[in-house]
C-alpha atoms as a PDB file:
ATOM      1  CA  UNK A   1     125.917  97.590  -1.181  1.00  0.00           C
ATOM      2  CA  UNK A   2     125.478 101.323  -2.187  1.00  0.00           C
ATOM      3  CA  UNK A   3     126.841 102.935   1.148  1.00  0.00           C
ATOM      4  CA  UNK A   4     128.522 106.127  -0.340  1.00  0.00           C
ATOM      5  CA  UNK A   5     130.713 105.847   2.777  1.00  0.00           C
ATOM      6  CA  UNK A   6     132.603 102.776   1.718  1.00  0.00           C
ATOM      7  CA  UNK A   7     131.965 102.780  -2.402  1.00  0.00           C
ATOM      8  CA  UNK A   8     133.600 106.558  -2.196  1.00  0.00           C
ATOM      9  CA  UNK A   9     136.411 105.788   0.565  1.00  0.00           C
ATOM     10  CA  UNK A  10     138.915 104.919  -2.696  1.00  0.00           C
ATOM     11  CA  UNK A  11     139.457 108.482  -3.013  1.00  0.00           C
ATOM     12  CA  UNK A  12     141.780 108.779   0.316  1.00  0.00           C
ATOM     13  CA  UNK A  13     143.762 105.850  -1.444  1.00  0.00           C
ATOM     14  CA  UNK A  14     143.891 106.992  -5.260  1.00  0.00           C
ATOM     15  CA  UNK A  15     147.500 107.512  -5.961  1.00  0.00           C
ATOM     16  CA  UNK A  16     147.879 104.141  -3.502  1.00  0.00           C
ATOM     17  CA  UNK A  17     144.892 101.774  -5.691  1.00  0.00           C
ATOM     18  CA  UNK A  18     146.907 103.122  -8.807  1.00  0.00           C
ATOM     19  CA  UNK A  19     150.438 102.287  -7.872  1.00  0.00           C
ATOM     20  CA  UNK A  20     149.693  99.227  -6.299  1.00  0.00           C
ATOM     21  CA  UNK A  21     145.866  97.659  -7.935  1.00  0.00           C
ATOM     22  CA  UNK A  22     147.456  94.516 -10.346  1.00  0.00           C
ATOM     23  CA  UNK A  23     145.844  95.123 -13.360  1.00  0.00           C
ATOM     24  CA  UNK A  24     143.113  91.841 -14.264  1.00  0.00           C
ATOM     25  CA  UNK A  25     144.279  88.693 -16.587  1.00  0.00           C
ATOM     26  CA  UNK A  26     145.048  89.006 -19.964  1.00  0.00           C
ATOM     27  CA  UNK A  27     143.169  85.973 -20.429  1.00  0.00           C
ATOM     28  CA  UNK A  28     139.968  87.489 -19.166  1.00  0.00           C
ATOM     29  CA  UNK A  29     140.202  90.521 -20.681  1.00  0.00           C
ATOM     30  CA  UNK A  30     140.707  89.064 -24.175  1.00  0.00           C
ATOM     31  CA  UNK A  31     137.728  86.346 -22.930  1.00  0.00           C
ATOM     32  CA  UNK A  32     135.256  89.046 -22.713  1.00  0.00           C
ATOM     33  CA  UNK A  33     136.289  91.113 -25.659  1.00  0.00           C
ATOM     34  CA  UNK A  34     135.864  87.874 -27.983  1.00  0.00           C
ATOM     35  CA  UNK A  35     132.642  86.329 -25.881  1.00  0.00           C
ATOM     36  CA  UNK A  36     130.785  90.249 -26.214  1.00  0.00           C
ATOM     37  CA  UNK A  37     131.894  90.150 -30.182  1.00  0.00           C
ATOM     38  CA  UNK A  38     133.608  93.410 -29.796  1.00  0.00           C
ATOM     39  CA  UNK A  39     136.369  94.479 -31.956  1.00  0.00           C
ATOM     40  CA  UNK A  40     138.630  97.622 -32.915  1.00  0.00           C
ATOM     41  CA  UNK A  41     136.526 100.367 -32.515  1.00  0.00           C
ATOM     42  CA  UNK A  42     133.239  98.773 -30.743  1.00  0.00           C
ATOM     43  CA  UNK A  43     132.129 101.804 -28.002  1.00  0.00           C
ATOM     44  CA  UNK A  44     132.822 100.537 -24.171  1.00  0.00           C
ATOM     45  CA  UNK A  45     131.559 101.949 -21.352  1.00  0.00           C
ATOM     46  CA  UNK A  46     133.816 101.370 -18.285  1.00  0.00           C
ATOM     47  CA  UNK A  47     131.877 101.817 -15.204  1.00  0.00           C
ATOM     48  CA  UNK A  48     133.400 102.326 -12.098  1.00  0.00           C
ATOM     49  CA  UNK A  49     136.232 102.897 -13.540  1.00  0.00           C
ATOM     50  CA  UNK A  50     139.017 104.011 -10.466  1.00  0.00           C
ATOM     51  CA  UNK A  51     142.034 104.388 -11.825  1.00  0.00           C
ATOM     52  CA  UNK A  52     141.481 103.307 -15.041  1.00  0.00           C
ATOM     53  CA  UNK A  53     142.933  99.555 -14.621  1.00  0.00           C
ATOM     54  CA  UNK A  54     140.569  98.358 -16.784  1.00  0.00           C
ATOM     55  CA  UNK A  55     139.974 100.578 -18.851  1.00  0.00           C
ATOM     56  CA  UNK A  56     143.803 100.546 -20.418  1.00  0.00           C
ATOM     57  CA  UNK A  57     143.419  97.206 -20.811  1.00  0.00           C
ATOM     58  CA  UNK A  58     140.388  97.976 -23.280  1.00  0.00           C
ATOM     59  CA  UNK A  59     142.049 100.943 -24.848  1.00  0.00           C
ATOM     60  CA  UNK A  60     145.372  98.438 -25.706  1.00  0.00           C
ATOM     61  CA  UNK A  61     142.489  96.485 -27.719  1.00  0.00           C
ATOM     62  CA  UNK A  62     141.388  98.659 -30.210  1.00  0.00           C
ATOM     63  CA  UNK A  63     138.568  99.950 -28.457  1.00  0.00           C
ATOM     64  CA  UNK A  64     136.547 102.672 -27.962  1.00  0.00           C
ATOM     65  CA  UNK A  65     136.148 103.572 -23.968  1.00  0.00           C
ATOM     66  CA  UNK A  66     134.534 106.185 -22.170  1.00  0.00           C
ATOM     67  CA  UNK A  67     135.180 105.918 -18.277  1.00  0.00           C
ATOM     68  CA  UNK A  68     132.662 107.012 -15.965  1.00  0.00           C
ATOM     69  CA  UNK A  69     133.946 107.083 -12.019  1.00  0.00           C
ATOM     70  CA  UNK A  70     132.145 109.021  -9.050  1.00  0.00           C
ATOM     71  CA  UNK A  71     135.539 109.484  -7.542  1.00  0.00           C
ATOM     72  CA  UNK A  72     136.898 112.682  -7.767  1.00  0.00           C
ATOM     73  CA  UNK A  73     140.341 111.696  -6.891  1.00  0.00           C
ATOM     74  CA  UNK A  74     140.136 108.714  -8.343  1.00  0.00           C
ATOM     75  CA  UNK A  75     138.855 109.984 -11.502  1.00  0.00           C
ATOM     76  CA  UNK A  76     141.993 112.783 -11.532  1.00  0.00           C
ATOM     77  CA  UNK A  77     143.881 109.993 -11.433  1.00  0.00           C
ATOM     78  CA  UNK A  78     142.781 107.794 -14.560  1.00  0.00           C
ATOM     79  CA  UNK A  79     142.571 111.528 -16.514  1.00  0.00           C
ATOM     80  CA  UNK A  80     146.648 111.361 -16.104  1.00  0.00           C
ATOM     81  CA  UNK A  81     147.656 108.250 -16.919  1.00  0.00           C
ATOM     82  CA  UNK A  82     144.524 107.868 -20.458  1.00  0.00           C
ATOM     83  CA  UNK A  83     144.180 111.765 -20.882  1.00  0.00           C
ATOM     84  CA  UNK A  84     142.813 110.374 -24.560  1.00  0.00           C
ATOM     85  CA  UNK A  85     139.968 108.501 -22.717  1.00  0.00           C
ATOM     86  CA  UNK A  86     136.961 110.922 -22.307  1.00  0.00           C
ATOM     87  CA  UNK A  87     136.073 110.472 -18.158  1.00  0.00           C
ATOM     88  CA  UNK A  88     132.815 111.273 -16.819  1.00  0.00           C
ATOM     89  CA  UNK A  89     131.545 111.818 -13.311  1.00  0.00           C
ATOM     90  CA  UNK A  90     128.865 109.120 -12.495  1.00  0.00           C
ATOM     91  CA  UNK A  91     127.325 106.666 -10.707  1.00  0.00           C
ATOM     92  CA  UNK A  92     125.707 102.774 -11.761  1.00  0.00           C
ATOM     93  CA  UNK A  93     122.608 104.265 -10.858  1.00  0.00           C
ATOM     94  CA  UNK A  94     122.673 107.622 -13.120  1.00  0.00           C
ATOM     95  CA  UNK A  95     125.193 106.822 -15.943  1.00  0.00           C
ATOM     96  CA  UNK A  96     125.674 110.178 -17.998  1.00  0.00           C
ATOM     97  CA  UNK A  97     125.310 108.144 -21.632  1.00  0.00           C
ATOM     98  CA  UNK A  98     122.228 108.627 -23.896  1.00  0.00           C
ATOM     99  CA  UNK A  99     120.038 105.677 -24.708  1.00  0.00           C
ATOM    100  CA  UNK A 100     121.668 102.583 -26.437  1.00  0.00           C
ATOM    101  CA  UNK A 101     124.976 104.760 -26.914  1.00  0.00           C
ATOM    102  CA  UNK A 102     127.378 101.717 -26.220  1.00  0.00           C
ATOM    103  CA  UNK A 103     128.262  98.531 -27.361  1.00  0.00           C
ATOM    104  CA  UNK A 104     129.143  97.112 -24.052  1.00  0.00           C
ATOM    105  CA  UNK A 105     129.471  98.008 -20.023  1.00  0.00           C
ATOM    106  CA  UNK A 106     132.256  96.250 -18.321  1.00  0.00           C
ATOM    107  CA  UNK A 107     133.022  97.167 -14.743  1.00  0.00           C
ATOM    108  CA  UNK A 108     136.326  95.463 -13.359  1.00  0.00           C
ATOM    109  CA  UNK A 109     136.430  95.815  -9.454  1.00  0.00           C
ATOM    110  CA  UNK A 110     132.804  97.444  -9.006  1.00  0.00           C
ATOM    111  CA  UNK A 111     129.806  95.941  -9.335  1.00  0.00           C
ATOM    112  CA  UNK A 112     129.384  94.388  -5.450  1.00  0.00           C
ATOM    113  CA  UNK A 113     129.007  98.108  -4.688  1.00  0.00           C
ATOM    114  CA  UNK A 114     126.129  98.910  -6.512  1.00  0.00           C
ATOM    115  CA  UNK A 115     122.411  99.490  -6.028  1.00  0.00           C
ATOM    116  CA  UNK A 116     121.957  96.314  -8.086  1.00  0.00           C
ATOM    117  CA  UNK A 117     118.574  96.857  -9.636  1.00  0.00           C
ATOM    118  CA  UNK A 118     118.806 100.522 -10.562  1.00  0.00           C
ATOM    119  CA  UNK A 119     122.145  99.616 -11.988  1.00  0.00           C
ATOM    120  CA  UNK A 120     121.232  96.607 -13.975  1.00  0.00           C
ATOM    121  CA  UNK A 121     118.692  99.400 -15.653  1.00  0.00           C
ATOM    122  CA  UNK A 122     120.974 101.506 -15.995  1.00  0.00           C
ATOM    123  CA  UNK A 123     123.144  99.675 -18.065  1.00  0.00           C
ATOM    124  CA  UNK A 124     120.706  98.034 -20.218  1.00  0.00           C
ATOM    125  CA  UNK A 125     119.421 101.598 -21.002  1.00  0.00           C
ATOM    126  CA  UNK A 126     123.217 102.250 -22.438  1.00  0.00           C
ATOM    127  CA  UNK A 127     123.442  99.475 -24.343  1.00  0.00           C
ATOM    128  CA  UNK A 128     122.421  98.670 -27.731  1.00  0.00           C
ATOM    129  CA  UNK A 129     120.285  96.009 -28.545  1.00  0.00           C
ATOM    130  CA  UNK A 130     122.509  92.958 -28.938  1.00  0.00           C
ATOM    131  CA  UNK A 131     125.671  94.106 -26.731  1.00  0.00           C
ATOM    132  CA  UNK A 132     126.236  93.143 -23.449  1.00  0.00           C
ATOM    133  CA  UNK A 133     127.830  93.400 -20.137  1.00  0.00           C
ATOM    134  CA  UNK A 134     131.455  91.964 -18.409  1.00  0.00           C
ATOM    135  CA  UNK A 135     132.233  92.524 -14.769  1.00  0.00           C
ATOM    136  CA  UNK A 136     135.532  91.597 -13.595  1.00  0.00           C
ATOM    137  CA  UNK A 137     137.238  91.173  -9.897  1.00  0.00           C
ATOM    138  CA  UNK A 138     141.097  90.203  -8.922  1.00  0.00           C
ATOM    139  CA  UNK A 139     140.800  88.058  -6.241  1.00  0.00           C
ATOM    140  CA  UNK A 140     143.049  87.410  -3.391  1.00  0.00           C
ATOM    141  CA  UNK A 141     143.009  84.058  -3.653  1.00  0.00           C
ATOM    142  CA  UNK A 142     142.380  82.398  -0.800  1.00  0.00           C
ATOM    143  CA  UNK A 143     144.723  78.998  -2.130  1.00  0.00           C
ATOM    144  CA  UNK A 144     147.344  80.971  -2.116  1.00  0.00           C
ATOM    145  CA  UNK A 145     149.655  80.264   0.428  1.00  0.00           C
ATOM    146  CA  UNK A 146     150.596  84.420   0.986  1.00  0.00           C
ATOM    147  CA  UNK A 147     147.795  85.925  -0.590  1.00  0.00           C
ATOM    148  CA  UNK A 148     145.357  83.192   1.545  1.00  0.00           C
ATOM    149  CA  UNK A 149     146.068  84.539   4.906  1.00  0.00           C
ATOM    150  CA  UNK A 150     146.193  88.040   3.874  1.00  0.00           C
ATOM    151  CA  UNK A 151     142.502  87.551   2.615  1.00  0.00           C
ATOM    152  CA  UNK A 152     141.645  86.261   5.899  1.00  0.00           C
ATOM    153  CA  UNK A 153     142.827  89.286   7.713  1.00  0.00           C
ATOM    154  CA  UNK A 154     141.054  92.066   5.515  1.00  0.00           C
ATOM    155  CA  UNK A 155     137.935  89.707   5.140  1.00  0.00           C
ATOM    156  CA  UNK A 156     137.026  90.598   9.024  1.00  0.00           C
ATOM    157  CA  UNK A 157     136.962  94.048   8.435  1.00  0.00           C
ATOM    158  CA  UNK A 158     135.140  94.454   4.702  1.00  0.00           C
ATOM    159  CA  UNK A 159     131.390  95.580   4.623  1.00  0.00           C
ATOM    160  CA  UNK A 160     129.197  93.203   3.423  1.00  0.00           C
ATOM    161  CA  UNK A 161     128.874  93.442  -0.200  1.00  0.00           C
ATOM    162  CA  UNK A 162     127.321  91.230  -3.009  1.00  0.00           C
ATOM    163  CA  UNK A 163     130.053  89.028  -4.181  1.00  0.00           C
ATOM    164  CA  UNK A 164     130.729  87.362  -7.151  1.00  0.00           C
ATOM    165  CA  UNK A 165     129.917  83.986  -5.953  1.00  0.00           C
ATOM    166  CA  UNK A 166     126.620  85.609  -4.551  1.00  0.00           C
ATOM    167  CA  UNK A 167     125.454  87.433  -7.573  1.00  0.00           C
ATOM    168  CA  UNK A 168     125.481  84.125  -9.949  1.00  0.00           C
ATOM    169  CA  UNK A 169     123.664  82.522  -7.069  1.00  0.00           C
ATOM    170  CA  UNK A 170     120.520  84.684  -7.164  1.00  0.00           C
ATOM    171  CA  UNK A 171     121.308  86.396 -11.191  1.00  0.00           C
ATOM    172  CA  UNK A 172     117.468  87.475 -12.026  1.00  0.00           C
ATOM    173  CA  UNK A 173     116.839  89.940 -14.899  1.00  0.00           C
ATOM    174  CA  UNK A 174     114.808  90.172 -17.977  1.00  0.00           C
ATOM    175  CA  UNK A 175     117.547  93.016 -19.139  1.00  0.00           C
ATOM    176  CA  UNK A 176     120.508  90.768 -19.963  1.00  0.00           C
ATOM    177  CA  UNK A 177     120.389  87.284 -20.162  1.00  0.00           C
ATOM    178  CA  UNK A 178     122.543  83.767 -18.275  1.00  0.00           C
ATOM    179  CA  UNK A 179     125.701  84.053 -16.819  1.00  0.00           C
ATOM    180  CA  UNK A 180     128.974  83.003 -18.151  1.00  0.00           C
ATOM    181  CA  UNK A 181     131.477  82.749 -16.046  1.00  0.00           C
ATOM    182  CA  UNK A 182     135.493  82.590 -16.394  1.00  0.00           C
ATOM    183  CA  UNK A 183     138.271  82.212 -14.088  1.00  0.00           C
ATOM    184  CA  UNK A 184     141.632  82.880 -14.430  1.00  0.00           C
ATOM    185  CA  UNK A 185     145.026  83.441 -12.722  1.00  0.00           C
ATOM    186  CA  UNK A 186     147.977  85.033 -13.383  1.00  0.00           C
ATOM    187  CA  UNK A 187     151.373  84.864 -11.359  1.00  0.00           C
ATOM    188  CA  UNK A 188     153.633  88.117  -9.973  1.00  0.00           C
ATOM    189  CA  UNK A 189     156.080  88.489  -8.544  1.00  0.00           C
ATOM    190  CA  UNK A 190     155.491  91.306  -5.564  1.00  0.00           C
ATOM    191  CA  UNK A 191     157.773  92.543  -2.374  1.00  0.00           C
ATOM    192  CA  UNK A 192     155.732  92.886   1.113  1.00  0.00           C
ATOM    193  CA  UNK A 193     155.624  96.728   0.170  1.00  0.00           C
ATOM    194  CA  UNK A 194     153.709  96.172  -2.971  1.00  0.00           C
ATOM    195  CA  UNK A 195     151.455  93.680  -0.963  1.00  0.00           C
ATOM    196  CA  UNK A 196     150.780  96.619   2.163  1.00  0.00           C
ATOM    197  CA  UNK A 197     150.201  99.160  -0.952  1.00  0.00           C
ATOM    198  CA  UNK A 198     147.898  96.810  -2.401  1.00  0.00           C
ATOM    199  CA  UNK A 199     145.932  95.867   1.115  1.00  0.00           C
ATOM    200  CA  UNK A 200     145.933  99.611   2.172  1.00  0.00           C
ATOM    201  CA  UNK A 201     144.076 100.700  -1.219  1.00  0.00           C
ATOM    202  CA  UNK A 202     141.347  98.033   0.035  1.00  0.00           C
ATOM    203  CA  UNK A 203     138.194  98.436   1.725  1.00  0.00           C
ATOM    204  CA  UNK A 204     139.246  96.525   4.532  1.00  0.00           C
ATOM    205  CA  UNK A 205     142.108  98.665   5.615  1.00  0.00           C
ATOM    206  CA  UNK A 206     140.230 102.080   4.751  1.00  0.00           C
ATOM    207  CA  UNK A 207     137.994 101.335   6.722  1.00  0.00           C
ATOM    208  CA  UNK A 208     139.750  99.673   9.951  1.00  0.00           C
ATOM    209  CA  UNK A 209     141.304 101.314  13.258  1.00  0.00           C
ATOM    210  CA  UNK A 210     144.814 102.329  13.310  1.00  0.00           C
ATOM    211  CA  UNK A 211     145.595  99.966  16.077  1.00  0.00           C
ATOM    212  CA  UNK A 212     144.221  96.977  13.372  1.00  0.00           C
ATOM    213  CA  UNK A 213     145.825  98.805   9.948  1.00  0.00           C
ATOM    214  CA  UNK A 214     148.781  98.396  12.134  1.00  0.00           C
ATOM    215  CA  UNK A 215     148.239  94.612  13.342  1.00  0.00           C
ATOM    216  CA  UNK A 216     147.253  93.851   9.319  1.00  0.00           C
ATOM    217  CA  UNK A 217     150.539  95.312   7.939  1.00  0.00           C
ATOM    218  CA  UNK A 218     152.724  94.027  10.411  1.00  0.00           C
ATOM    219  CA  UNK A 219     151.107  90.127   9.590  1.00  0.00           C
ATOM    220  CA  UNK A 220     151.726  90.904   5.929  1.00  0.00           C
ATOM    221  CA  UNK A 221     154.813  91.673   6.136  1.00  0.00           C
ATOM    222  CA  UNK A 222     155.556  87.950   8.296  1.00  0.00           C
ATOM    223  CA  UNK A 223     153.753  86.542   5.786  1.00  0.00           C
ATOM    224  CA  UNK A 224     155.773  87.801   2.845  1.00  0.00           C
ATOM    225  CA  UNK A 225     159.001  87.553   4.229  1.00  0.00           C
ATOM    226  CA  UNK A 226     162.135  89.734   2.818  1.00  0.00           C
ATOM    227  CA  UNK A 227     162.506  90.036  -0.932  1.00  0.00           C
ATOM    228  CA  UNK A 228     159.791  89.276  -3.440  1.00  0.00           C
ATOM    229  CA  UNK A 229     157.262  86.660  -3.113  1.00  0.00           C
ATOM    230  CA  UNK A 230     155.613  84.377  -6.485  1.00  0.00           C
ATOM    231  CA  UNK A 231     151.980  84.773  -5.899  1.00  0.00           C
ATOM    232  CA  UNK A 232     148.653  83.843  -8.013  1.00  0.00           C
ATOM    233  CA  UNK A 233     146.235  86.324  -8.675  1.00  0.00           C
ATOM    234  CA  UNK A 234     142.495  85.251  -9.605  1.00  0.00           C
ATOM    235  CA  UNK A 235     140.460  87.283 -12.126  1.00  0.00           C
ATOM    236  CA  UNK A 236     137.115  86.143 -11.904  1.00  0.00           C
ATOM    237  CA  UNK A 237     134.914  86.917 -14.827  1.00  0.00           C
ATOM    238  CA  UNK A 238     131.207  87.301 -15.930  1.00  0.00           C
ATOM    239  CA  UNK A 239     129.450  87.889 -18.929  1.00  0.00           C
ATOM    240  CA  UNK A 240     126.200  88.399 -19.888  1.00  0.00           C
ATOM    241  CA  UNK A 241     123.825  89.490 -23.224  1.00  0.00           C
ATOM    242  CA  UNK A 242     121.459  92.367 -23.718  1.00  0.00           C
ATOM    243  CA  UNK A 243     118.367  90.824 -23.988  1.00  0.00           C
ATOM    244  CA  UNK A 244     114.521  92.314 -24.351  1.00  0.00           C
ATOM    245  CA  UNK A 245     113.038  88.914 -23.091  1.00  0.00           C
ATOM    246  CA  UNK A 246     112.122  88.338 -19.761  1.00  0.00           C
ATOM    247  CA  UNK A 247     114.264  85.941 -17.431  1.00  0.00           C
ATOM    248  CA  UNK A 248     112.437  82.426 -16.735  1.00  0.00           C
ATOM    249  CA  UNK A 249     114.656  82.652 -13.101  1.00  0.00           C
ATOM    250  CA  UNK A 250     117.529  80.607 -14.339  1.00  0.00           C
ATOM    251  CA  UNK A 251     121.191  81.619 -14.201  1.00  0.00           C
ATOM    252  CA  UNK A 252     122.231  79.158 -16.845  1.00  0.00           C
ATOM    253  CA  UNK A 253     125.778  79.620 -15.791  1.00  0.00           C
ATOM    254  CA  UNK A 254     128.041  78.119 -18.198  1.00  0.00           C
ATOM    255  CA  UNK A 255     131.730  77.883 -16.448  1.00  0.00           C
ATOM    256  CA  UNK A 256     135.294  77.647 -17.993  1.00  0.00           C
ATOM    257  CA  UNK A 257     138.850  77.706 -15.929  1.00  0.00           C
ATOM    258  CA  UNK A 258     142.196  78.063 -16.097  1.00  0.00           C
END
């Protein structure tokens, strides 16, 4: 999916995606940091970046991130809250980052709106031999007994997009090698405000009529009932190796939980 209508509609939501966006497990952050062998002061390029909610998360490891977001607004946005985190206007397809200039490219909410193939280039191009890549999504979970019918509501009015599930389906590149895969949850506690913040910032609702934003908000709030609701957030997680062999057309996934 590389529609610049719907990858660039966050910027009518930017002050909304950063108030209300969850940032992604701690688990999976600190999975990918240890799985890409990157330590205090390894170079990260966060792609996509929004807000920055991923990129803080790096930057609170000891590492060295340069942000690169096509969003204007959204990119205003992550300059205030990490004004010591150098932000670049980009896309996937045209990252602003000499050759082999990084020691990894993570992108946390972003990669089912790329141009895959371009990207994938891309990023190998920025990478140095023997880094690699992490891409990251929070899920809204669809076992979740509040966050499960929510999910069912926006689902009918997202664009079609690759999805995580999708991509390790049909993973072919000679750039970066098999898939490994992590997921993880972590529990908040949020009020039915924080959950229409969080559902408005989405592609769903940017994208839907009035008449449905309306019919969407008024369900979540049902759903959440007064007060503040427990619910589990999934981080799903991939990682993958810079590699200068081609692929023999295998994902070899390997797959861990918690």
């Amino acid at each position: 999916m590389s529609d610049p209508t719907f990858r660039c509609s966050f910027d009518i939501v930017a002050e909304q995606y950063e108030r209300a966006r969850p940032e992604y497990a701690d688990e999976a952050v600190d999975w990918l940091v240890a799985r890409l062998g990157l330590g205090p002061g390894s170079r990260v390029l966060d792609l996509a970046a929004g807000t920055g909610k991923l990129t803080r998360q790096l930057v609170r490891r000891g590492l060295d991130v340069v942000a690169v977001e096509p969003g204007d607004e959204m990119r205003a946005v992550l300059e205030r809250v990490l004004p010591e985190v150098a932000a670049l206007a980009g896309t996937a397809e045209a990252i602003p980052l000499p050759n082999a200039s990084v020691d990894a490219v993570t992108a946390g909410q972003a990669f089912h709106w790329f141009e895959r193939e371009p990207a994938l280039a891309e990023m190998a191009r920025v990478v140095r031999p023997g880094g690699g890549l992490a891409l990251l999504w929070n899920a809204w979970d669809p076992a979740d007994p509040v966050l499960g019918p929510i999910n069912a509501l926006l689902d009918a009015h997202r664009p079609p997009v690759v999805t995580e599930g999708s991509l390790v389906d049909t993973w072919r590149t000679g750039a970066f090698g098999p898939l490994e895969e992590l997921r993880a949850r972590q529990s908040r506690r949020m009020s039915a405000d924080h959950l229409v913040e969080w559902a408005m910032s989405t592609s769903g609702m940017i994208n839907a009529s009035p008449a449905e934003r309306e019919a969407i908000v008024a369900e979540i709030r049902r759903v959440a009932g007064p007060g503040e609701c427990e619910v589990a957030i999934r981080t799903d997680g991939l990682v993958a190796r810079r590699t200068n062999q081609l692929s023999d057309g295998s994902s070899g996934m390997r797959a861990t939980s918690s």
